[in-house]
N, C-alpha and C. Protein backbone atom coordinates (compact mmCIF):
# COMPACT_ATOMS: atom_id res chain seq x y z
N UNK A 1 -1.96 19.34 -14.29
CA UNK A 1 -3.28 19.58 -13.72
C UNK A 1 -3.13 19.63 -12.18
N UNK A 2 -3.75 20.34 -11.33
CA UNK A 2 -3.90 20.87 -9.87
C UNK A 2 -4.02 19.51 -9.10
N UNK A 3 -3.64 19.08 -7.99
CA UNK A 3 -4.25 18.07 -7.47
C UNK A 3 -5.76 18.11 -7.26
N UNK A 4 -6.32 19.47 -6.49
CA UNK A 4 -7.96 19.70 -6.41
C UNK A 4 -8.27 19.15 -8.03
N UNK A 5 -8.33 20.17 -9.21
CA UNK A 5 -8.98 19.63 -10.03
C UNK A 5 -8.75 18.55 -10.24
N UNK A 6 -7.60 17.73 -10.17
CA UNK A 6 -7.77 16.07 -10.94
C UNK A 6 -9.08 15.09 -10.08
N UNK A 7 -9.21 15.61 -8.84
CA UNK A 7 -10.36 14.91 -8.17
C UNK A 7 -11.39 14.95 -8.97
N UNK A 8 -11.60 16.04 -9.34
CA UNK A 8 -13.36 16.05 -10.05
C UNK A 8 -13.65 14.93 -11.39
N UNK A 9 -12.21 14.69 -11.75
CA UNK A 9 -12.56 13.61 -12.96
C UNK A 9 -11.96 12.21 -12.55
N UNK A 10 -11.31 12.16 -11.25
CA UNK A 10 -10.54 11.06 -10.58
C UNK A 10 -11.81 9.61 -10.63
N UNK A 11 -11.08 8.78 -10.89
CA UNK A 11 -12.45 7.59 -10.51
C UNK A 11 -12.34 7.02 -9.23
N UNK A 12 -13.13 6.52 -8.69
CA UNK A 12 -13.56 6.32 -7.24
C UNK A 12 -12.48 5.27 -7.08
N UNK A 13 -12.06 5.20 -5.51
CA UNK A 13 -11.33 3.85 -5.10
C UNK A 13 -11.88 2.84 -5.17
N UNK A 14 -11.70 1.57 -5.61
CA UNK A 14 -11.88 0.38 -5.60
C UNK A 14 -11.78 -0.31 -4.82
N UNK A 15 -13.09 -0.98 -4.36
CA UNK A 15 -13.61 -1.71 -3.02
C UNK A 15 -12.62 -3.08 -3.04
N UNK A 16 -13.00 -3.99 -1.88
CA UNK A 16 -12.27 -4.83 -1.60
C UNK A 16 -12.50 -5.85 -2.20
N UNK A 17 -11.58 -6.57 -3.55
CA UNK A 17 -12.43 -7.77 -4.37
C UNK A 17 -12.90 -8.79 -3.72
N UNK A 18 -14.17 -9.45 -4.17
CA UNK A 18 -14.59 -10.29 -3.70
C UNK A 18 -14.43 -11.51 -3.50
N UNK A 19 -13.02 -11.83 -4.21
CA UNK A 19 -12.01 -12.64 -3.59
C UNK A 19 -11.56 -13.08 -2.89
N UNK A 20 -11.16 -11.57 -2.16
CA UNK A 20 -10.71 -11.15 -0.98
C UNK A 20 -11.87 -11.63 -0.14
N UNK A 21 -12.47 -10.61 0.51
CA UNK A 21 -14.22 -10.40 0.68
C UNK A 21 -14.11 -12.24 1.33
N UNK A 22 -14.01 -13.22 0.88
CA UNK A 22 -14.18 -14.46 0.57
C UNK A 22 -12.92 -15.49 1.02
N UNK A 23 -11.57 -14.93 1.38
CA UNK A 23 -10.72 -15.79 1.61
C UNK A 23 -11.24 -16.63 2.92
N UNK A 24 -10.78 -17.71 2.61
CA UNK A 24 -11.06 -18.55 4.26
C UNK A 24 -10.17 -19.06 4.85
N UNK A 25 -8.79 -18.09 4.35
CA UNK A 25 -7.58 -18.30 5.26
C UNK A 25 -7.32 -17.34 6.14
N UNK A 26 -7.54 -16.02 5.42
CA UNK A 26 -7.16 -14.81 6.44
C UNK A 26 -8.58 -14.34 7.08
N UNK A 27 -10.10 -14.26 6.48
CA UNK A 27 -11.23 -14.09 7.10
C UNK A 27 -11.37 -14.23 8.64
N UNK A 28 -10.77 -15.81 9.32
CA UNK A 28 -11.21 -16.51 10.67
C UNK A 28 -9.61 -15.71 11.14
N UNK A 29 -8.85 -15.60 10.76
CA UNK A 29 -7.44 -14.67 11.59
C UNK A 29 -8.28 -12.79 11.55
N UNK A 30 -8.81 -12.63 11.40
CA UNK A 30 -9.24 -11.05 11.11
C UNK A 30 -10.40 -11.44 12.26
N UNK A 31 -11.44 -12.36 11.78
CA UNK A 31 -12.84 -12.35 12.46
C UNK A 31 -11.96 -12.21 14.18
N UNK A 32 -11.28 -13.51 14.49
CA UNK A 32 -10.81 -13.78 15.61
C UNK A 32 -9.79 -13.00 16.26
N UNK A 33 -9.11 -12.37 15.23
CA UNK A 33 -8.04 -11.14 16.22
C UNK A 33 -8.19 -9.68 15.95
N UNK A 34 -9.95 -9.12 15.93
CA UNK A 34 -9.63 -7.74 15.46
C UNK A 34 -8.95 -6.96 16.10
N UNK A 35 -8.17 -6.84 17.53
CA UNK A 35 -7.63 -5.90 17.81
C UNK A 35 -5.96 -5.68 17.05
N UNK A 36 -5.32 -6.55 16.26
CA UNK A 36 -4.29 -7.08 15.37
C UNK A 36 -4.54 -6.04 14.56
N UNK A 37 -5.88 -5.43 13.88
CA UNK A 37 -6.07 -4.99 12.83
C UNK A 37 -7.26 -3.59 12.59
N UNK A 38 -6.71 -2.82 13.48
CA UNK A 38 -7.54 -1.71 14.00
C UNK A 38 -6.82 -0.26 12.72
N UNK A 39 -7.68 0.63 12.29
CA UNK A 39 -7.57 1.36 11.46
C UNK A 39 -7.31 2.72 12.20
N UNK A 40 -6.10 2.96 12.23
CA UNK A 40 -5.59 4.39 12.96
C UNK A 40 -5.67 5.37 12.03
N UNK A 41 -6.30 6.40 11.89
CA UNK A 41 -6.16 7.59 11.28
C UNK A 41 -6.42 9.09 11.77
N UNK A 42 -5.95 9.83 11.59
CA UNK A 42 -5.26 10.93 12.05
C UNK A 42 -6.68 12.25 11.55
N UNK A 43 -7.63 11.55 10.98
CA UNK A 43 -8.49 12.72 10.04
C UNK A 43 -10.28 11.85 10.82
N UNK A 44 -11.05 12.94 10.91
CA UNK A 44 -11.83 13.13 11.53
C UNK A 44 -12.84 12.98 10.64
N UNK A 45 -13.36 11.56 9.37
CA UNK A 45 -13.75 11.48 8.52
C UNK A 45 -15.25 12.17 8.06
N UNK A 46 -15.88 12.08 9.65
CA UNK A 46 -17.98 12.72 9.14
C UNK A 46 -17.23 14.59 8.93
N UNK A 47 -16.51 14.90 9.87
CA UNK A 47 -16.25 16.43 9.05
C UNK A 47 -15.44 16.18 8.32
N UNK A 48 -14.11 15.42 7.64
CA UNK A 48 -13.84 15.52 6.58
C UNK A 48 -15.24 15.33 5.05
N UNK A 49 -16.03 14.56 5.09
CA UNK A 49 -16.99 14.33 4.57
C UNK A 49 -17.95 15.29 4.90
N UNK A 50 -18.68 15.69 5.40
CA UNK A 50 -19.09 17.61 5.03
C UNK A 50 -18.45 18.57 4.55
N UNK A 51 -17.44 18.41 4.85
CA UNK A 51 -16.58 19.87 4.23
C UNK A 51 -16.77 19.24 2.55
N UNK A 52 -16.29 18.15 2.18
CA UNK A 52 -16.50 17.44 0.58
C UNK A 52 -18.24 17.65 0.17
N UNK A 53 -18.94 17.80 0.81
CA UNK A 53 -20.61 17.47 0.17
C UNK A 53 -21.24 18.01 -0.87
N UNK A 54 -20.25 18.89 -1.02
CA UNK A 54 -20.52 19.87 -2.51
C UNK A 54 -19.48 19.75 -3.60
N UNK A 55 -18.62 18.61 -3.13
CA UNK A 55 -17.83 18.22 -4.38
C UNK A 55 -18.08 17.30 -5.50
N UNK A 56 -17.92 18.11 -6.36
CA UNK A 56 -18.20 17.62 -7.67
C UNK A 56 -18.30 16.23 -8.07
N UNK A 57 -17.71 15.24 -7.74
CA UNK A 57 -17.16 14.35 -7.72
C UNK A 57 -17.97 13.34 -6.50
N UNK A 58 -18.75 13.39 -6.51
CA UNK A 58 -19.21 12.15 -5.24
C UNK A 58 -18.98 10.86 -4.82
N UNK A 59 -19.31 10.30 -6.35
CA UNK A 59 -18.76 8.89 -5.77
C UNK A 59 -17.09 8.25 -5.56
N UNK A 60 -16.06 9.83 -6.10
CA UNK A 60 -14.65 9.73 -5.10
C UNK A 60 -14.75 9.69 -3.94
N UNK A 61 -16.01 10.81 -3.70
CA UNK A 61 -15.14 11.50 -2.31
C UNK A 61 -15.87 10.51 -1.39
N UNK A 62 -17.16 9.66 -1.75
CA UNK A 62 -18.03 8.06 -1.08
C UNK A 62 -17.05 7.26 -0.88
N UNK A 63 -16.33 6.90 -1.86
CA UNK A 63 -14.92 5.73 -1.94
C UNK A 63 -14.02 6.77 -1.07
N UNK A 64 -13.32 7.47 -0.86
CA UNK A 64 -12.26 8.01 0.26
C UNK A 64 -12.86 7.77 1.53
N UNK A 65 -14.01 8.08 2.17
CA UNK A 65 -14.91 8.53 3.17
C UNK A 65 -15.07 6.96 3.22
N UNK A 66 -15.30 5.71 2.63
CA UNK A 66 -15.77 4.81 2.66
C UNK A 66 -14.38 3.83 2.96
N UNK A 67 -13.16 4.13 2.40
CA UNK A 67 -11.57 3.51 2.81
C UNK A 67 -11.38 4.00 3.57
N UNK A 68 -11.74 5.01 4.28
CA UNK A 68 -10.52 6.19 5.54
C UNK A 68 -11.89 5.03 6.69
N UNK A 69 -12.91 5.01 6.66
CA UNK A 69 -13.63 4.24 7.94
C UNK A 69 -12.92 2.92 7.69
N UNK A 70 -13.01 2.37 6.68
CA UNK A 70 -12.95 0.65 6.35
C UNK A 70 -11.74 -0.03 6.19
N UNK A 71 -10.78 0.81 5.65
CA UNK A 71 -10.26 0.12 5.22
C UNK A 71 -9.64 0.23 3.72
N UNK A 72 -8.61 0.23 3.30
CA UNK A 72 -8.43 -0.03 1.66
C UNK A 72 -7.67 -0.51 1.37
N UNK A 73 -8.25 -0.71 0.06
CA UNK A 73 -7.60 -2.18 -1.23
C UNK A 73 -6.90 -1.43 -1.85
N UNK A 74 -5.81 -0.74 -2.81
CA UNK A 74 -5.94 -0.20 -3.35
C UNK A 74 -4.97 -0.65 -4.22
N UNK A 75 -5.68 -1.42 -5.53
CA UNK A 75 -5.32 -2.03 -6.42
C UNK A 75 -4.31 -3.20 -6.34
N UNK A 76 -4.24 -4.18 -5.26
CA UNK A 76 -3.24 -5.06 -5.11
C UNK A 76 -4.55 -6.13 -5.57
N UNK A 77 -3.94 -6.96 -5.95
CA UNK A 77 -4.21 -8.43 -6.66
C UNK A 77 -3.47 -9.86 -6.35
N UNK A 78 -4.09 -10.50 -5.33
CA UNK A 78 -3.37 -11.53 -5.13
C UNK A 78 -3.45 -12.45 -5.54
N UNK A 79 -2.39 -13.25 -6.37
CA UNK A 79 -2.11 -14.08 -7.13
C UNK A 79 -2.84 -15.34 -5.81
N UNK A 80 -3.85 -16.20 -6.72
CA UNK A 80 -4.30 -17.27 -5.91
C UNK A 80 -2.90 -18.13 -5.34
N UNK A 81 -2.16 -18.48 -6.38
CA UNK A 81 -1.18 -19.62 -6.23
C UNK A 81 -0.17 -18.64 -5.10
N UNK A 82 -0.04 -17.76 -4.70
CA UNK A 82 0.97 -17.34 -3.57
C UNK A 82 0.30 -18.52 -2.10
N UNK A 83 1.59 -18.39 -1.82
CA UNK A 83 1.66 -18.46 -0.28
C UNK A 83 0.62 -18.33 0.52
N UNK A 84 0.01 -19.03 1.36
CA UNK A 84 -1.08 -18.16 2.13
C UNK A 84 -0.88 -17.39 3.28
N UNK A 85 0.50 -17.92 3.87
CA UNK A 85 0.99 -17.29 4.96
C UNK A 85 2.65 -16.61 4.55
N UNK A 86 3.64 -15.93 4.71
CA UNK A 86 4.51 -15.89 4.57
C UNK A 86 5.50 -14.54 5.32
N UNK A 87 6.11 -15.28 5.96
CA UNK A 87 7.23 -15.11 6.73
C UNK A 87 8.57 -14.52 6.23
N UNK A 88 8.57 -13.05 6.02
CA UNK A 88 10.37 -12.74 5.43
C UNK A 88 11.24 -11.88 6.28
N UNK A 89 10.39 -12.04 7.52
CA UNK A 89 11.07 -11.19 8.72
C UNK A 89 12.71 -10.93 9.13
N UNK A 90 12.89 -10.73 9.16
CA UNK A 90 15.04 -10.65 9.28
C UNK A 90 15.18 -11.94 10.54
N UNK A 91 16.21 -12.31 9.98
CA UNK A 91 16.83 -13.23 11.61
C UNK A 91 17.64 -13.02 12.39
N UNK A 92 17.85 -14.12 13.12
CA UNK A 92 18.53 -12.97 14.65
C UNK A 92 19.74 -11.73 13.82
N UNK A 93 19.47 -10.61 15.12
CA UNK A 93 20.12 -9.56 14.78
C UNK A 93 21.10 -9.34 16.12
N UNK A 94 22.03 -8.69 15.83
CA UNK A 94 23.21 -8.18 17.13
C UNK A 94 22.32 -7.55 18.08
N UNK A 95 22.81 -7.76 19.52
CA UNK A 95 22.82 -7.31 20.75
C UNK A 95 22.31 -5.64 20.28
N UNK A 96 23.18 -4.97 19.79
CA UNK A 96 22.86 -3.04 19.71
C UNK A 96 21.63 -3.06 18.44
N UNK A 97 21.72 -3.98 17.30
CA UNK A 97 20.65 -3.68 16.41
C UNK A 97 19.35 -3.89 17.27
N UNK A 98 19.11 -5.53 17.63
CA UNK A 98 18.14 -6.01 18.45
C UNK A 98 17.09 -5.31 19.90
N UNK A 99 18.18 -4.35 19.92
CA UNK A 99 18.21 -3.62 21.08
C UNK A 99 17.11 -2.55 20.48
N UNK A 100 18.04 -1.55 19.10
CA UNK A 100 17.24 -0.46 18.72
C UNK A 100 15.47 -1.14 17.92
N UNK A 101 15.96 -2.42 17.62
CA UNK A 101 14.24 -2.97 17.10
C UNK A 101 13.59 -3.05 18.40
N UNK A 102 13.81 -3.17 19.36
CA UNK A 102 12.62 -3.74 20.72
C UNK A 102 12.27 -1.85 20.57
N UNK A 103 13.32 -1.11 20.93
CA UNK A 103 12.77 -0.06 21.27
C UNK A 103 11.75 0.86 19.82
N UNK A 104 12.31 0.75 18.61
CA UNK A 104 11.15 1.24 18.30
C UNK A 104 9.94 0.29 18.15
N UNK A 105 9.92 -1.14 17.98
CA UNK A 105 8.29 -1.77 18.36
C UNK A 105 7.49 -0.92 18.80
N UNK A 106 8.43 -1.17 20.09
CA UNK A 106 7.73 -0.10 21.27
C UNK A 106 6.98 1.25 21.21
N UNK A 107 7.82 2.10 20.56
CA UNK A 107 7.11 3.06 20.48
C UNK A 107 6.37 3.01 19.54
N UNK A 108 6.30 2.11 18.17
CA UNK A 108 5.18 2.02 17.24
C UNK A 108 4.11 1.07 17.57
N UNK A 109 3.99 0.40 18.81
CA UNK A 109 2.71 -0.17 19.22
C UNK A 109 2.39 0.82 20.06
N UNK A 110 2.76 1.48 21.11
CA UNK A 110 2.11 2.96 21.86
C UNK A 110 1.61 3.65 20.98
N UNK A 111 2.33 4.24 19.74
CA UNK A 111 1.28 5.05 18.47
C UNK A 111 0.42 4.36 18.35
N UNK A 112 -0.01 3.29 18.32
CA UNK A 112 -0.65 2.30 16.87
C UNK A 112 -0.73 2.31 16.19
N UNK A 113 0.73 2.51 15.50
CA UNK A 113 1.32 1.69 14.47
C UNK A 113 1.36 0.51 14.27
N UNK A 114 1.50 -0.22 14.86
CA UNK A 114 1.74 -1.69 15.05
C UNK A 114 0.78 -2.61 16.30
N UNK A 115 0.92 -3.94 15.95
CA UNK A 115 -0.30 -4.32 16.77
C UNK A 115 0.56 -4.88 18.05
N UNK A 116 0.39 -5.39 18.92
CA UNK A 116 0.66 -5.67 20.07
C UNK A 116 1.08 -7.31 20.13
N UNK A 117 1.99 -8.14 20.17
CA UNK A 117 2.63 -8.97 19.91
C UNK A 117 1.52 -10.02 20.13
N UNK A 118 0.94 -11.02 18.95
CA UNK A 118 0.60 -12.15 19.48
C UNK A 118 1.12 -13.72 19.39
N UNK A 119 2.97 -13.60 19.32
CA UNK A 119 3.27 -15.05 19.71
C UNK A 119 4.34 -14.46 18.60
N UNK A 120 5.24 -15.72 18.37
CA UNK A 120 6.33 -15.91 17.63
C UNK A 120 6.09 -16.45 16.05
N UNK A 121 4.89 -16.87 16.08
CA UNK A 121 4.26 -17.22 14.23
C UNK A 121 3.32 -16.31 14.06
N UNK A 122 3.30 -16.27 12.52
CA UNK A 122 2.13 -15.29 11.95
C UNK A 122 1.12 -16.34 12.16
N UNK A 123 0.15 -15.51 12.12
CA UNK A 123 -1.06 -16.32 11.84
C UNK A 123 -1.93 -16.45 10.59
N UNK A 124 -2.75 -17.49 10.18
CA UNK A 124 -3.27 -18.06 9.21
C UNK A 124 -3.12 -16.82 7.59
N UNK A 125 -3.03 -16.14 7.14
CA UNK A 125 -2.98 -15.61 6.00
C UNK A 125 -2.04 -14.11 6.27
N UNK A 126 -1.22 -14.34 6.69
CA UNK A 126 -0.65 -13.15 7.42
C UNK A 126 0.69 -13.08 6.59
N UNK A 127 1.23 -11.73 6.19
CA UNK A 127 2.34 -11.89 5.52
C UNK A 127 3.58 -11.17 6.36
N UNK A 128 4.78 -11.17 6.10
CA UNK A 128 5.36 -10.26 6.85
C UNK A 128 6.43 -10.50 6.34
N UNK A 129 6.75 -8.78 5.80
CA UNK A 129 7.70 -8.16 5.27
C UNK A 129 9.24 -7.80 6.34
N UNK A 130 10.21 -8.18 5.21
CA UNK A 130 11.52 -7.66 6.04
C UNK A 130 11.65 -6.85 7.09
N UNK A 131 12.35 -6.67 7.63
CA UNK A 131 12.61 -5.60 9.23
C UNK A 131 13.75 -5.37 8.97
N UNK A 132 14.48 -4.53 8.81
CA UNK A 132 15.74 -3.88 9.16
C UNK A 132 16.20 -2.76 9.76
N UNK A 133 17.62 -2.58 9.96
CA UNK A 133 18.08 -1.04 10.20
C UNK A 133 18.91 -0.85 8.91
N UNK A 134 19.06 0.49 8.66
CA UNK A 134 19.84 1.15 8.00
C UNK A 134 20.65 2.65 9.19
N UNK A 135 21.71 3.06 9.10
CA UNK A 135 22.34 3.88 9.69
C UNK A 135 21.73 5.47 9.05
N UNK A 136 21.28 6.17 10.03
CA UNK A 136 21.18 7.44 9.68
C UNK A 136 22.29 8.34 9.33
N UNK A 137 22.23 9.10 7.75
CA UNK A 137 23.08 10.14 7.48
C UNK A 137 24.14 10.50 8.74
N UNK A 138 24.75 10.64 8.45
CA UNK A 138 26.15 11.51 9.73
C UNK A 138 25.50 11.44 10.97
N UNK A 139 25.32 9.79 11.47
CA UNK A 139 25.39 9.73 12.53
C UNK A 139 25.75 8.10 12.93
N UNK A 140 25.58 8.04 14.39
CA UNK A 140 25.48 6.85 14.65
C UNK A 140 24.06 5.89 14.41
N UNK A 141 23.36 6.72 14.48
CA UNK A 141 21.82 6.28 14.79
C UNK A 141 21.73 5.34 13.96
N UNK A 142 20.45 4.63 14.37
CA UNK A 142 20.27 4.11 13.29
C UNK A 142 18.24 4.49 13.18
N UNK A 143 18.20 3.48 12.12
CA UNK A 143 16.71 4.21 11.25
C UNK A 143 15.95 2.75 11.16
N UNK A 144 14.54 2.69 11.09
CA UNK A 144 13.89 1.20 11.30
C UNK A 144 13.74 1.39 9.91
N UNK A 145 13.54 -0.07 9.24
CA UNK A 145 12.89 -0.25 7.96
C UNK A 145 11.84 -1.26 7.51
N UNK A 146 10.78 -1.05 7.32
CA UNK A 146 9.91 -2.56 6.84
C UNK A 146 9.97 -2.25 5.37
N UNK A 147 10.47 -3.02 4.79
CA UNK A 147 10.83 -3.37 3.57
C UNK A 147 9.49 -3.96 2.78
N UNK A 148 8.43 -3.27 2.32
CA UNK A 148 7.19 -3.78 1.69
C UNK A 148 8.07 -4.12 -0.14
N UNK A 149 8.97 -3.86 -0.56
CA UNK A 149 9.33 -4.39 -1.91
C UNK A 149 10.26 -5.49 -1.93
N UNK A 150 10.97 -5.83 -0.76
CA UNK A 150 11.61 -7.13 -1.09
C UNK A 150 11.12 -8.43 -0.80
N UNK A 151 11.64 -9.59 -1.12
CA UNK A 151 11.51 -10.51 -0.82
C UNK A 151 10.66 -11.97 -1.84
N UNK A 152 10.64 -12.69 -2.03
CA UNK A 152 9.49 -13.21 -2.97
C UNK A 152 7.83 -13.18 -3.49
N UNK A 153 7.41 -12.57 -2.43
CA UNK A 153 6.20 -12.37 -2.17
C UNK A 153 5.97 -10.86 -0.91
N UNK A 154 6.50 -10.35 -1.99
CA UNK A 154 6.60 -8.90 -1.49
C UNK A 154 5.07 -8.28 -1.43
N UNK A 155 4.93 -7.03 -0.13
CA UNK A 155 3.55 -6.77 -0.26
C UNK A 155 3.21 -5.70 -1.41
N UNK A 156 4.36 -4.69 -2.13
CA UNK A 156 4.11 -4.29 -3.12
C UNK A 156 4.15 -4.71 -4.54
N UNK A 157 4.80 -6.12 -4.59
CA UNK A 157 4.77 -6.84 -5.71
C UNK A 157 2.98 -7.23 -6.36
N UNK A 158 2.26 -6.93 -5.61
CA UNK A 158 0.60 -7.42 -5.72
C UNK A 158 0.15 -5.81 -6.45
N UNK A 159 0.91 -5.34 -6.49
CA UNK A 159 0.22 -4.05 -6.95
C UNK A 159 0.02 -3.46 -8.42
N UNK A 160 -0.71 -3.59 -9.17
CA UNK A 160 -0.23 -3.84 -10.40
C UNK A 160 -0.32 -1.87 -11.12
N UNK A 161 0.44 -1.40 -11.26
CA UNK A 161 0.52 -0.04 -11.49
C UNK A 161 0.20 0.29 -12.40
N UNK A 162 -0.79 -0.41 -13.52
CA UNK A 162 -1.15 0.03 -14.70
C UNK A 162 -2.61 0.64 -14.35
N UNK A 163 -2.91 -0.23 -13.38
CA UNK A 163 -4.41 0.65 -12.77
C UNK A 163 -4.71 1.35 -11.70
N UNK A 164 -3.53 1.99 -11.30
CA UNK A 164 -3.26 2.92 -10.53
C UNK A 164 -4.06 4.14 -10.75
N UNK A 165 -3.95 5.17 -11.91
CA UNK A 165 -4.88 6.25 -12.34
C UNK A 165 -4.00 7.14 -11.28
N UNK A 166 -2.58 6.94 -10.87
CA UNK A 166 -2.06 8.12 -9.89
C UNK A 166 -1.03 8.61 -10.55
């Protein structure tokens, strides 16, 4: 089936559980550091959302138009009993690796990609996934990696793919 047509029978994205909605570990770290957690996107959502107004499908294209401003959940489930904070960041790295991590930070907090350093601990419900390099194909280079599947409490381990619908 077409990607266009699967929209028209697609079911809407799923809002943020009220779980979530409700934590009172990560809530007062979000309330208190929104610039940490600013939504960069590349699409121009009130005309993406006119050009959609005659699509078949409304309450998808409400849920897209409603995640691309807000924010999205999209189908992760966090196990109450995890961690509330957790730390799987890499440890010290060599002089030339250490070197190529400062520099791309850098350029992924100028994008905003990334948020702008606030201290040496995460804060209150904050997770954080591996950092590495890997060496680029036939070269010296090397390549950044945030590793969202490893670790014990991985951020794609919350995702449960049976209710995906992708």
């Amino acid at each position: 089936m077409p990607s266009a047509t699967s929209t028209e029978i697609a079911v809407p994205l799923p809002s943020i559980p009220a779980l979530e909605l409700s934590n009172v570990t990560a809530n007062p770290t979000i309330q208190n550091r929104l610039d940490l957690f600013s939504i960069v996107i590349p699409i121009n959502v009130n005309k993406f959302e006119l050009l959609l107004s005659q699509h078949p499908n409304q309450p998808l294209v409400d849920s897209v138009c409603h995640s691309l401003r807000e924010g999205a959940w999209l189908y992760a489930t966090i196990n109450p009993n995890d961690l509330l904070t957790f730390d799987s960041s890499s440890g010290p790295l060599d002089e030339a690796v250490s070197s190529f991590v400062q520099e791309q930070w850098d350029l992924e907090i100028a994008a905003g990609r990334y948020s702008a350093s606030f201290g040496t601990e995460l804060l209150p419900g904050m997770y954080s996934p591996p950092i590495s390099t890997v060496p680029k194909p036939h070269s010296k280079n090397l390549r950044l990696i945030n590793d969202h599947s490893a670790s014990p409490h991985s951020l794609n381990s919350w995702i449960d793919k049976s209710n995906t619908h992708i």
